[in-house]
N, C-alpha and C. Protein backbone atom coordinates (compact mmCIF):
# COMPACT_ATOMS: atom_id res chain seq x y z
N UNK A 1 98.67 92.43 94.34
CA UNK A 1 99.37 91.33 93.70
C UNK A 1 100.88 91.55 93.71
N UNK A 2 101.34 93.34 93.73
CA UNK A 2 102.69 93.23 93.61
C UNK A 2 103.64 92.62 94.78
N UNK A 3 103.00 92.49 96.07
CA UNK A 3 103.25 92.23 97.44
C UNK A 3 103.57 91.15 97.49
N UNK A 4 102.60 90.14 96.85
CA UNK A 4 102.41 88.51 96.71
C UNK A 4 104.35 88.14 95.74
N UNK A 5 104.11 88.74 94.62
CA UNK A 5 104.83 88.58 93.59
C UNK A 5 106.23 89.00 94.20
N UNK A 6 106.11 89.77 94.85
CA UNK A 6 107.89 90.03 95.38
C UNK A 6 107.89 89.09 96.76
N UNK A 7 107.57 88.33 97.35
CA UNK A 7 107.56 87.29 98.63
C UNK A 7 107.65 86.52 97.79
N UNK A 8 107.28 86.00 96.59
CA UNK A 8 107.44 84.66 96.22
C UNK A 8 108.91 84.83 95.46
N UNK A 9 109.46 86.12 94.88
CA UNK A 9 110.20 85.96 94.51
C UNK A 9 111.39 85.76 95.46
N UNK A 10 111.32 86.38 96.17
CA UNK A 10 112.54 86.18 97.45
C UNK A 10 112.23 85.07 97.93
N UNK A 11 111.61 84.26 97.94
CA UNK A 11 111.38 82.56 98.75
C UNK A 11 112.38 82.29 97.23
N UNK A 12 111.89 82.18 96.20
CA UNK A 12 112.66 81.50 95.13
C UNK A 12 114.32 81.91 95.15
N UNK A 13 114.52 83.09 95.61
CA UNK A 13 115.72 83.05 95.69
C UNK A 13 116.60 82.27 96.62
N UNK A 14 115.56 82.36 97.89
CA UNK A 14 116.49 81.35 99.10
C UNK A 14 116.51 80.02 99.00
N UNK A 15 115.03 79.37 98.44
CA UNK A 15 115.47 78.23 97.86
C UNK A 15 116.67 78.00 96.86
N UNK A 16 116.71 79.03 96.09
CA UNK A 16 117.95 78.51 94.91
C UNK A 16 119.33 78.48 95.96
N UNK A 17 119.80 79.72 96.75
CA UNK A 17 120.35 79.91 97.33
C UNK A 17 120.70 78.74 98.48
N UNK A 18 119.53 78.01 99.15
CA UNK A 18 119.79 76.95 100.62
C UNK A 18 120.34 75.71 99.08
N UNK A 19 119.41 75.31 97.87
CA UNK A 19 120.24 74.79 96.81
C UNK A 19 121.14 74.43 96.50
N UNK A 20 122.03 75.65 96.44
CA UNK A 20 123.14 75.99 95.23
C UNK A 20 124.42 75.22 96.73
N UNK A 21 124.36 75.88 97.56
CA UNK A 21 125.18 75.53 98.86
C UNK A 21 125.00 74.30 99.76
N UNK A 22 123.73 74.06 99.43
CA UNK A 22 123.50 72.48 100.24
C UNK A 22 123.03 72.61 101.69
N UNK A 23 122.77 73.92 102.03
CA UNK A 23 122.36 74.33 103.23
C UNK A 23 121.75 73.38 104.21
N UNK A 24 121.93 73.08 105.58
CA UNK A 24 120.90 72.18 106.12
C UNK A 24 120.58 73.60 107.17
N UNK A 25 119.26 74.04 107.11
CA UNK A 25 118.71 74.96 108.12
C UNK A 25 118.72 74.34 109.45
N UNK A 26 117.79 73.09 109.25
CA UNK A 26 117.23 72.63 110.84
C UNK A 26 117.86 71.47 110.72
N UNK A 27 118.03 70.37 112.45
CA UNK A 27 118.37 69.74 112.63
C UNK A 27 117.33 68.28 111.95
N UNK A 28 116.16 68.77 112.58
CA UNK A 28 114.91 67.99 112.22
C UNK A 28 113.72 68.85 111.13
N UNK A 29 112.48 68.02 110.54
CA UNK A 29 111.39 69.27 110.64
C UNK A 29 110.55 69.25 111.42
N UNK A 30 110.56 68.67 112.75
CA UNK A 30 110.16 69.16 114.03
C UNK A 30 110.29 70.41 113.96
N UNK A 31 112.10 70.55 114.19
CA UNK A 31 111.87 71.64 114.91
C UNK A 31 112.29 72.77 113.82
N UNK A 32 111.81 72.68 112.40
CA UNK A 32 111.67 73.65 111.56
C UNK A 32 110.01 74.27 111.54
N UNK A 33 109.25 73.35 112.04
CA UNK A 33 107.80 73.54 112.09
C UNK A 33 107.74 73.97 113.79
N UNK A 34 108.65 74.02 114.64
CA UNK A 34 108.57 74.67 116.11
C UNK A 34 108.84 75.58 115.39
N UNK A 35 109.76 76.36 114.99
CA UNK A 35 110.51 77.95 114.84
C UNK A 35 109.51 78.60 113.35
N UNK A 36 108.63 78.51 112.60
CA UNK A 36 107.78 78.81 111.63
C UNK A 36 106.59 79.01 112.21
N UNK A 37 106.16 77.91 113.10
CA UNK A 37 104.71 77.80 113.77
C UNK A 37 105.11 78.94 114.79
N UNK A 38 105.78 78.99 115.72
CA UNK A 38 106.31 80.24 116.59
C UNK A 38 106.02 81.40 116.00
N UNK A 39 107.12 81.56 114.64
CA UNK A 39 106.93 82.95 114.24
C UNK A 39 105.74 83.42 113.86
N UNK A 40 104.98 82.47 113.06
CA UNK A 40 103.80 82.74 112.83
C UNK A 40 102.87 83.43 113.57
N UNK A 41 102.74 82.17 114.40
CA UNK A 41 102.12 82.72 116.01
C UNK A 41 102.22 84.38 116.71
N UNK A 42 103.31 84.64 117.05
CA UNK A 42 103.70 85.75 117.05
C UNK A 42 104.16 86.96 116.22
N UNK A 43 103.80 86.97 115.62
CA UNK A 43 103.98 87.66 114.29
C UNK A 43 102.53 87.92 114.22
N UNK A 44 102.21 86.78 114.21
CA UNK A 44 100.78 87.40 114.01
C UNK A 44 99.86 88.19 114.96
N UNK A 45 100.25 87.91 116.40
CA UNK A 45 99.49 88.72 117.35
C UNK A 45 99.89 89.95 117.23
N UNK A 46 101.49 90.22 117.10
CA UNK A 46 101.54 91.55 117.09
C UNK A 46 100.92 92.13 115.93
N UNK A 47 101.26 91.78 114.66
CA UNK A 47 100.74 92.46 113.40
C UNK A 47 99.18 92.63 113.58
N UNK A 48 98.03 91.79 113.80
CA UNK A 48 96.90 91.89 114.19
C UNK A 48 96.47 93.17 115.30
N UNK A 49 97.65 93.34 116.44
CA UNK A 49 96.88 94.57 117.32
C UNK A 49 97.72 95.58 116.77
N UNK A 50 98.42 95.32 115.99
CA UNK A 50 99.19 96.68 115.74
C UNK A 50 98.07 97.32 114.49
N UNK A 51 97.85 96.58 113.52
CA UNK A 51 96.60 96.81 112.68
C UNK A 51 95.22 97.71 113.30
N UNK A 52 94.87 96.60 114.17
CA UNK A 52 93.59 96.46 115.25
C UNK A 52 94.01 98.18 116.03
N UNK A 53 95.02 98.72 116.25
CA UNK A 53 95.25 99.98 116.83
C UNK A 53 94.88 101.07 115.99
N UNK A 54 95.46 100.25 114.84
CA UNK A 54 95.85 101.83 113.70
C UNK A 54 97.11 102.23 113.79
N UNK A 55 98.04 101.56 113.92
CA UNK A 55 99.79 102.29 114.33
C UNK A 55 100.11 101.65 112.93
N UNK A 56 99.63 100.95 111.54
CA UNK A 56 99.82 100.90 110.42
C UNK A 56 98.76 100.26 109.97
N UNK A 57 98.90 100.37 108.51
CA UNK A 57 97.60 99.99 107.55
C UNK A 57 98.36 99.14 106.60
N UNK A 58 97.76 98.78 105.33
CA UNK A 58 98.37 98.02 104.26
C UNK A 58 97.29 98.39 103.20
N UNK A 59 98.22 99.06 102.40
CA UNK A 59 97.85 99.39 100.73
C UNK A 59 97.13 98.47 100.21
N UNK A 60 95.35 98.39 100.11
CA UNK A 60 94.82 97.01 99.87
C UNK A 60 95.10 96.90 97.88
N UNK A 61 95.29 98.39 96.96
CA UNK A 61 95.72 98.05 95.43
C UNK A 61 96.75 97.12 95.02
N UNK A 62 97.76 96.63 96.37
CA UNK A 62 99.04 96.02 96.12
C UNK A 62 98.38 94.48 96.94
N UNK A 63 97.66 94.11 97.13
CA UNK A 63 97.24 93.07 97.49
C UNK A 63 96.65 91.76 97.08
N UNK A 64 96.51 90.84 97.07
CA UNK A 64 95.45 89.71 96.07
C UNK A 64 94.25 90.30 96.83
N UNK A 65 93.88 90.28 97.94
CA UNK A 65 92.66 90.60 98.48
C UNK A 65 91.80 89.15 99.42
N UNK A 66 92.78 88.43 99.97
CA UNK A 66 92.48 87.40 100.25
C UNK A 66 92.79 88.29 101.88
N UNK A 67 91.68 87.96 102.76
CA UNK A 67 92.29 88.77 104.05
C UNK A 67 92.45 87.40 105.21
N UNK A 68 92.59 87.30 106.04
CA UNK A 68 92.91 85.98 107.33
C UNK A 68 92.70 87.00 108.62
N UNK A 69 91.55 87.20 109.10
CA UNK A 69 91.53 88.06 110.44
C UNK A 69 91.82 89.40 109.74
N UNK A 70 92.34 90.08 110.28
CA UNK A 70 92.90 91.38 110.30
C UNK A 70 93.67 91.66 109.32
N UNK A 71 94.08 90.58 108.88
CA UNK A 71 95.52 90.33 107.59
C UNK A 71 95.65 90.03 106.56
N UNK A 72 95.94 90.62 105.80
CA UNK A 72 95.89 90.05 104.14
C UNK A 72 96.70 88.88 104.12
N UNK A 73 96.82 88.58 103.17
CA UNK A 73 97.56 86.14 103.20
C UNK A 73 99.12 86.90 102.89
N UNK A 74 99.35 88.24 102.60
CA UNK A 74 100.62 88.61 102.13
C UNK A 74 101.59 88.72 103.69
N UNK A 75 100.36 89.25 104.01
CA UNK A 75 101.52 89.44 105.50
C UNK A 75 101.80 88.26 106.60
N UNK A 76 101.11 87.10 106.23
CA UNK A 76 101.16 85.79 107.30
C UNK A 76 102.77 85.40 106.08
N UNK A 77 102.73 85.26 105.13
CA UNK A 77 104.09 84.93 103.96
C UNK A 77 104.76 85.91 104.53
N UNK A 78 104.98 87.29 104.51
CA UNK A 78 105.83 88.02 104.77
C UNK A 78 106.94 87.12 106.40
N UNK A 79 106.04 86.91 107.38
CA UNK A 79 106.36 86.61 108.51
C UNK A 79 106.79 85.03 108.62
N UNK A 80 107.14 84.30 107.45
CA UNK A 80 107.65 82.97 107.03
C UNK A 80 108.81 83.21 106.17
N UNK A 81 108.65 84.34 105.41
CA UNK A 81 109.24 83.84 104.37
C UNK A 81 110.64 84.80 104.65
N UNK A 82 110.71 86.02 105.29
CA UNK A 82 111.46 87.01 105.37
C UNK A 82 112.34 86.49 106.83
N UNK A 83 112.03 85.47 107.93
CA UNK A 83 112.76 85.00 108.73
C UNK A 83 113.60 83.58 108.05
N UNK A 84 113.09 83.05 107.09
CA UNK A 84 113.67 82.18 105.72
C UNK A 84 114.87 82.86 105.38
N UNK A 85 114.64 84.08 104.65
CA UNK A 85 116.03 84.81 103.95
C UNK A 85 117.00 84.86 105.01
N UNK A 86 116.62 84.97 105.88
CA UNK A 86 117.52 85.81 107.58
C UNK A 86 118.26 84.99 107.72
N UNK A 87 117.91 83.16 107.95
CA UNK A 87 118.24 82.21 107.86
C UNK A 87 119.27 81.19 107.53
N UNK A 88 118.70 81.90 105.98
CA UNK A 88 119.73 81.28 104.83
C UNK A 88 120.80 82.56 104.91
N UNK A 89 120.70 83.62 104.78
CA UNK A 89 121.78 84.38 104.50
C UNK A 89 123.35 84.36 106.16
N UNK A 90 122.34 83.88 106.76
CA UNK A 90 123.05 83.60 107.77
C UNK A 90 124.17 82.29 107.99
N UNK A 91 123.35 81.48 107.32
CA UNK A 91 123.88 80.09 107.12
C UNK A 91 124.91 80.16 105.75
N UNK A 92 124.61 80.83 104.92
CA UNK A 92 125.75 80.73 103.85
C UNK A 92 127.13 82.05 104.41
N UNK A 93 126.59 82.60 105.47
CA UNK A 93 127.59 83.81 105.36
C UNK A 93 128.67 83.13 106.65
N UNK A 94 127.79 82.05 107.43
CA UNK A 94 128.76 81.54 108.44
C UNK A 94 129.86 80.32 107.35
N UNK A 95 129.44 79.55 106.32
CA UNK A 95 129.58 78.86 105.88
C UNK A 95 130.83 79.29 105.01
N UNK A 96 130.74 80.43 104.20
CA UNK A 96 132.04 81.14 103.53
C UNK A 96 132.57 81.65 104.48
N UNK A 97 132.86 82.10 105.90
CA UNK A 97 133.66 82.61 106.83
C UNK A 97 134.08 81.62 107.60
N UNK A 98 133.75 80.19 107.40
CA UNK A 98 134.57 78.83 108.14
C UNK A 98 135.56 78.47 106.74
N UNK A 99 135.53 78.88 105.26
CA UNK A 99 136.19 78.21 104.63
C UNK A 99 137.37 78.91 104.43
C-alpha cells in the first residue's frame, strides 16, 4: 500500500503543480493518449521480461496486491505517472527560464 500511496501522492503534486502554472502538456489528447499508451506499452514489455528474468523483484508487503501479468497495478502507475512529473517539471522549468 505504501507504493500505491506515494504514486498517488506525486500525481497530486503535478496536478497541483500543471494547476498552479496553467501548464498545457499536449497539443491535443490524441496525442497525450499516443505518448501514455506508448509508455505504457513499453514500459511494460521491458518491466515484464526484466521480472520474467529475475534481474529484479518487487517487495509484495509494500503492495495492494492487485497483480496485471507479471506486475503489480503499482508498477503500470509508476510508468504513467513518473513520465507525468518529468513532464511537468520540464514544462514549468522551461517556462521560468523564458520569463
Amino acid at each position: 500500500m505504501e507504493y500505491l500511496v506515494e504514486l498517488i501522492s506525486v500525481f497530486l503534486v503535478c496536478v497541483a503543480i500543471k494547476w498552479r502554472f496553467k501548464l498545457q502538456l499536449f497539443h491535443s489528447i490524441r496525442e497525450a493518449l499516443i505518448v501514455f499508451v506508448s509508455l505504457l506499452v513499453i514500459g511494460s514489455v521491458w518491466d515484464s521480461f526484466a521480472i520474467f528474468r529475475g534481474y529484479w523483484s518487487i517487495r509484495e508487503e509494500f503492495l495492494v496486491g492487485i497483480n496485471i501479468g507479471l506486475m503489480p497495478l503499482e508498477e503500470y502507475l509508476f510508468m504513467l505517472i513518473i513520465p507525468f512529473l518529468t513532464l511537468v517539471i520540464y514544462k514549468v522549468v522551461r517556462l521560468k527560464g523564458s520569463s
